[in-house]
N, C-alpha and C. Protein backbone atom coordinates (compact mmCIF):
# COMPACT_ATOMS: atom_id res chain seq x y z
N UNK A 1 -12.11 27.28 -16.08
CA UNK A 1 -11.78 25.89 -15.79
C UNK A 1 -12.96 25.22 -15.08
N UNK A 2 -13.34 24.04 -15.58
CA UNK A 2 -14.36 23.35 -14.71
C UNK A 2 -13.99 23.02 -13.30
N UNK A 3 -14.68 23.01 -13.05
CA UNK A 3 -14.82 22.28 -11.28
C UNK A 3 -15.13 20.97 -10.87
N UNK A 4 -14.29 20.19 -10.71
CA UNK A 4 -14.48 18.73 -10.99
C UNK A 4 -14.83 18.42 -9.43
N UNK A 5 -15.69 17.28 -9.04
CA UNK A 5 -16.19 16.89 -7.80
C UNK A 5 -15.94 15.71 -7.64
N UNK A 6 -15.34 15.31 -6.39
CA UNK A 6 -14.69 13.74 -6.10
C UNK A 6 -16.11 12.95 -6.03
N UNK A 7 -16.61 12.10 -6.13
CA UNK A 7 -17.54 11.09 -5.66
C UNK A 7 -16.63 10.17 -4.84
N UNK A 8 -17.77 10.44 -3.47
CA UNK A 8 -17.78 9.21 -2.77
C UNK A 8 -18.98 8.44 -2.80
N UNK A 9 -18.76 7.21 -2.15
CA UNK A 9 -19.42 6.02 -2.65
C UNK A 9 -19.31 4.86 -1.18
N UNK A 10 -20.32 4.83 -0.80
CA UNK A 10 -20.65 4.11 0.70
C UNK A 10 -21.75 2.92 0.63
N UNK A 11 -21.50 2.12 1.27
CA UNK A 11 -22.40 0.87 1.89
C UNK A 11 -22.29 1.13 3.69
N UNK A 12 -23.69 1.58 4.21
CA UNK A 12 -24.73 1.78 5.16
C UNK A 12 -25.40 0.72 5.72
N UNK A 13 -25.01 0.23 6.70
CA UNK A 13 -25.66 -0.19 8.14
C UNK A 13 -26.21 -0.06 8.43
N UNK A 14 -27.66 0.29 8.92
CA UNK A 14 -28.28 0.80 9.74
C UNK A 14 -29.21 0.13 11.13
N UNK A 15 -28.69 0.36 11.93
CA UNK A 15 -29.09 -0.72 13.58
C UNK A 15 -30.17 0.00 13.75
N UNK A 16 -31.23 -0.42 14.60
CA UNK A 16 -32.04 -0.06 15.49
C UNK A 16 -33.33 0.01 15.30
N UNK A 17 -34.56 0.94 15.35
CA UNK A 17 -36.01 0.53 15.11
C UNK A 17 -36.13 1.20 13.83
N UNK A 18 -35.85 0.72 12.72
CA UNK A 18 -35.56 1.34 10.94
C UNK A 18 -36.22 0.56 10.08
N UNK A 19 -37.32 -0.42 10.52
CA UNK A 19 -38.15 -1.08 9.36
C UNK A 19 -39.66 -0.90 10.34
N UNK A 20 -40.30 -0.79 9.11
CA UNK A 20 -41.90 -0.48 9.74
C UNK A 20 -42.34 0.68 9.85
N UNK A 21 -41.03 1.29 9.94
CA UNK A 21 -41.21 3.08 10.35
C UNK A 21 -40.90 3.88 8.69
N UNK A 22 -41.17 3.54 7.70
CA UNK A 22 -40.93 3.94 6.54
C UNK A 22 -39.50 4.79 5.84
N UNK A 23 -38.34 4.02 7.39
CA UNK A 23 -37.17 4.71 6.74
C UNK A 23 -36.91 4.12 5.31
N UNK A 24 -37.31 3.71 4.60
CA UNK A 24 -36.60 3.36 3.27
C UNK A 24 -37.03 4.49 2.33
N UNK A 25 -38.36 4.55 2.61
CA UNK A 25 -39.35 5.60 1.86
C UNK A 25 -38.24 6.95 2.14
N UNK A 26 -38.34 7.52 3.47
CA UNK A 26 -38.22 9.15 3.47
C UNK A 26 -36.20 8.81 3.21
N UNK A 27 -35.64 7.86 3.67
CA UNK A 27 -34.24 8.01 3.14
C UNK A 27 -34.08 8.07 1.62
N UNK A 28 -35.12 7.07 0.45
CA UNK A 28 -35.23 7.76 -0.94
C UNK A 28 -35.49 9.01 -1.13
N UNK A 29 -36.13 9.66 -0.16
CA UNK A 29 -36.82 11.11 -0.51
C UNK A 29 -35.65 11.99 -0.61
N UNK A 30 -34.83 11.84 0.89
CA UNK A 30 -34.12 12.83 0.90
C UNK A 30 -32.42 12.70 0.10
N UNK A 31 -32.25 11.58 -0.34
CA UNK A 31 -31.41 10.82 -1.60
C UNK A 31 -31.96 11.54 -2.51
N UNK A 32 -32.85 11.65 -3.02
CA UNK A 32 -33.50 12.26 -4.24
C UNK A 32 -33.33 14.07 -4.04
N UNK A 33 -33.33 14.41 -3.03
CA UNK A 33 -33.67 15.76 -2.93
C UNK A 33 -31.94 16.26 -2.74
N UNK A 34 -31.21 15.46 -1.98
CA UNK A 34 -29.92 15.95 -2.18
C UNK A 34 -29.47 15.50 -3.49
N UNK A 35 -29.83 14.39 -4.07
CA UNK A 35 -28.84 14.42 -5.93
C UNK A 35 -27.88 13.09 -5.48
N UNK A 36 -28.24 12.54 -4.76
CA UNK A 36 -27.31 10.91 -4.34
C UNK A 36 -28.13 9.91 -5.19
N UNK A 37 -27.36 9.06 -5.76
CA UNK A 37 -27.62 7.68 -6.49
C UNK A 37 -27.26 6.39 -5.51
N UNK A 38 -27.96 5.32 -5.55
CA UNK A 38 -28.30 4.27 -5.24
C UNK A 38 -29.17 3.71 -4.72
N UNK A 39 -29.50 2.78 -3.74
CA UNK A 39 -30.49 2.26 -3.19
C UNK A 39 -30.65 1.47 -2.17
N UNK A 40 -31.63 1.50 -1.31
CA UNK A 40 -31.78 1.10 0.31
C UNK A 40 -32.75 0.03 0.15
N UNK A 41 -32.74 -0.90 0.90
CA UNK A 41 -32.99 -2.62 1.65
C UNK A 41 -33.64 -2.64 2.73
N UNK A 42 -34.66 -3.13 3.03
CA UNK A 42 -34.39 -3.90 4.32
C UNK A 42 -33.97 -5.01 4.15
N UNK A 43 -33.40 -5.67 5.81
CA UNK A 43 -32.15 -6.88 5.42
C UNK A 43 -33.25 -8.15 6.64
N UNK A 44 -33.05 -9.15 6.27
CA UNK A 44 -33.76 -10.05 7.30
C UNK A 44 -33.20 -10.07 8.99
N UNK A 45 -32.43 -9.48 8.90
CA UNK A 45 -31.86 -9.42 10.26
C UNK A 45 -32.56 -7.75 11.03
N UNK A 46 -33.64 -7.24 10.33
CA UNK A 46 -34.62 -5.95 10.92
C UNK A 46 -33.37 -4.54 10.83
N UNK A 47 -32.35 -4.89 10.02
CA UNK A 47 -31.63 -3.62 9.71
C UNK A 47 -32.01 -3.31 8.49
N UNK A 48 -31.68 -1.54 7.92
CA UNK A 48 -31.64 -1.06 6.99
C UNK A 48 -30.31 -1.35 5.78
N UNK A 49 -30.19 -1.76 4.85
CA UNK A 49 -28.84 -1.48 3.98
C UNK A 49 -29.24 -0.62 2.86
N UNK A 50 -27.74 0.33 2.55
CA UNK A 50 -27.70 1.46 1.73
C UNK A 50 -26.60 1.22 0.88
N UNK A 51 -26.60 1.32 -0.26
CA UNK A 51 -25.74 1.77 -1.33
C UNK A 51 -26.04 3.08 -1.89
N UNK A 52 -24.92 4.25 -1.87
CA UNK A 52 -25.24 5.26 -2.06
C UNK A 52 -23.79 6.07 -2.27
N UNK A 53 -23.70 7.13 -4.03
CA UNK A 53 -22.68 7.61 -4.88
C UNK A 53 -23.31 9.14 -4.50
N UNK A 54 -22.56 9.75 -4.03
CA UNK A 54 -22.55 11.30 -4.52
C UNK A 54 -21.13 12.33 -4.13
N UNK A 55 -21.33 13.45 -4.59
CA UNK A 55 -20.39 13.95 -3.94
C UNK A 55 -19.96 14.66 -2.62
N UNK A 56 -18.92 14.65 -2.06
CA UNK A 56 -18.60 14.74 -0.32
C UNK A 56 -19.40 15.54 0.21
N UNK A 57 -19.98 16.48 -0.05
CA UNK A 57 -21.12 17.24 0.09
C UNK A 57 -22.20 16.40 0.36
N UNK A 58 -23.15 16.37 -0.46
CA UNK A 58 -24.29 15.13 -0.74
C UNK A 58 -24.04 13.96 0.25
N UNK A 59 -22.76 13.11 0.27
CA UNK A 59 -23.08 12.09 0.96
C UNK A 59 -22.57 12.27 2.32
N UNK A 60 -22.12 13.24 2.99
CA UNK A 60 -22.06 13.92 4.00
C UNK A 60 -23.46 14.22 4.61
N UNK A 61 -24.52 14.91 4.05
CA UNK A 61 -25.71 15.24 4.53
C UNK A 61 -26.32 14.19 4.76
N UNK A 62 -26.31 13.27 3.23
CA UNK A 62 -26.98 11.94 3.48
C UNK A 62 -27.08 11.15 4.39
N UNK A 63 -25.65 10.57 4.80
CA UNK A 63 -25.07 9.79 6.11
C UNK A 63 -25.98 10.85 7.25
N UNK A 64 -26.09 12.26 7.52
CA UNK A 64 -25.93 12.92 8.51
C UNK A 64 -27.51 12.19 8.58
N UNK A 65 -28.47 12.86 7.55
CA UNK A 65 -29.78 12.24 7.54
C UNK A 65 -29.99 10.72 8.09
N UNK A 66 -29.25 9.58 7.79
CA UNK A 66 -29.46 8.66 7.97
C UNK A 66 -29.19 7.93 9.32
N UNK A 67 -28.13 8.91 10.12
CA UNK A 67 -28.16 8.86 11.61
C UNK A 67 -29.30 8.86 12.66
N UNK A 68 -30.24 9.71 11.99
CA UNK A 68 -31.27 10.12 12.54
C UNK A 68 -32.62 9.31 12.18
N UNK A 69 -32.36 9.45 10.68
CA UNK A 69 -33.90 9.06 9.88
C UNK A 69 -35.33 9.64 10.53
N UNK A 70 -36.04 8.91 10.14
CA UNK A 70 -37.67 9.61 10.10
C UNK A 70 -37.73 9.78 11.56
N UNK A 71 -38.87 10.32 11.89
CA UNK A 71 -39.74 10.64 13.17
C UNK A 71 -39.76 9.39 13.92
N UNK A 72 -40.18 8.38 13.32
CA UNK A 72 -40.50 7.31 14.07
C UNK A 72 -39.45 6.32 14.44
N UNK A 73 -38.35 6.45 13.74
CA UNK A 73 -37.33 5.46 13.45
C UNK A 73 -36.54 5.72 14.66
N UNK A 74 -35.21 5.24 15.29
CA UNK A 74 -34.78 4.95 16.20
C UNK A 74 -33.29 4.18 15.77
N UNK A 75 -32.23 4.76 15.28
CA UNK A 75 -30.91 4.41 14.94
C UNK A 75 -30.16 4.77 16.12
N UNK A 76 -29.61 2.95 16.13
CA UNK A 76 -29.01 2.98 17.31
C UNK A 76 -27.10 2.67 17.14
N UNK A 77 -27.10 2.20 15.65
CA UNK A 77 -25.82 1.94 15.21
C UNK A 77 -26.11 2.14 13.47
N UNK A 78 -24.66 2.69 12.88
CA UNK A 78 -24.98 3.00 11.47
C UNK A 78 -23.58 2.77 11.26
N UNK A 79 -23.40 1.99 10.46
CA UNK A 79 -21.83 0.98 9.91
C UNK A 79 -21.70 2.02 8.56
N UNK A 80 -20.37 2.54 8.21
CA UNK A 80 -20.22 2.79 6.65
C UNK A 80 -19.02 2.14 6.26
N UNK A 81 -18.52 1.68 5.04
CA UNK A 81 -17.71 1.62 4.18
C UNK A 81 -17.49 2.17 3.12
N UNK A 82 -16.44 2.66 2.51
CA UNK A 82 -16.30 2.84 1.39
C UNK A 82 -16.22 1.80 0.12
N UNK A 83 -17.52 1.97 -0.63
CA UNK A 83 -17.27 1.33 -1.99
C UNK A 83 -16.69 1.73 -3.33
N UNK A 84 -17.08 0.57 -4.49
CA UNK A 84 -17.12 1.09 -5.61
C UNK A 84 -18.11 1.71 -6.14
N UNK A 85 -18.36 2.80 -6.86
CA UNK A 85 -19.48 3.95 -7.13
C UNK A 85 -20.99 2.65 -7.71
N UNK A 86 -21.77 3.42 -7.19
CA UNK A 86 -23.19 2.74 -7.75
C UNK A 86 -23.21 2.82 -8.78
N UNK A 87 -23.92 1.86 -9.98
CA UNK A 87 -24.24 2.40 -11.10
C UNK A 87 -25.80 2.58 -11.37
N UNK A 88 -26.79 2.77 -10.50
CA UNK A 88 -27.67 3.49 -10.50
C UNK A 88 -27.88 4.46 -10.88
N UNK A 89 -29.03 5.06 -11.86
CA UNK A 89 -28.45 6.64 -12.07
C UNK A 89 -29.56 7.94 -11.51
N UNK A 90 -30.25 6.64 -10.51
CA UNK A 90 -30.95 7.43 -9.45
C UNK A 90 -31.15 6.92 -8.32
N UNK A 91 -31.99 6.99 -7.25
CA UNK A 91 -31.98 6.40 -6.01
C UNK A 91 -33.73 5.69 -5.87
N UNK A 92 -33.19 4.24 -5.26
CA UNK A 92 -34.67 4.16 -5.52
C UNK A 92 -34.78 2.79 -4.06
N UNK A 93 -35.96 1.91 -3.69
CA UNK A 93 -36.10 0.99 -2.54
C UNK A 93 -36.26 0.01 -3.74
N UNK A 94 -34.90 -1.02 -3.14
CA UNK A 94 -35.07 -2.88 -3.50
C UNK A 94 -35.94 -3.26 -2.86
């Protein structure tokens, strides 16, 4: 019998020092390296936004990654919702 995997599917917040510091770059990286689809923003208000489909696994790590982000970055608040699935069929920076 196959093994079927729920997708979840989130829109990401991200507060604090997250532009300039190349979180868009290394959050595609590690989107790409876990197997998550969609894509990250910066927003004029100096926050990060994320749209991002994988399964509870994947977007579990992802989110976990994105608490933190890069070396330089500095997340001080990270908003999620649940969406409708991306139709991206990879992850990439708007």
């Amino acid at each position: 019998m196959k093994e079927v995997f729920m997708e979840k599917s989130l829109q990401l917040h991200i507060y604090g020092r997250v532009q300039g510091v190349s979180f868009r770059y290394y959050t595609q990286q590690k989107a790409r390296e876990l197997g998550v689809r969609g894509f990250v923003k910066n927003m004029p208000d100096g926050s990060v936004y994320v749209e991002a489909t994988g399964d509870e696994d994947q977007m579990d790590r992802f989110v976990e990654y994105c608490r933190q982000g890069p070396s330089m970055a500095r997340v001080d608040q990270l908003k999620a919702e649940t969406i409708q699935p991306v139709k991206e069929e990879m992850f990439f920076i708007k």
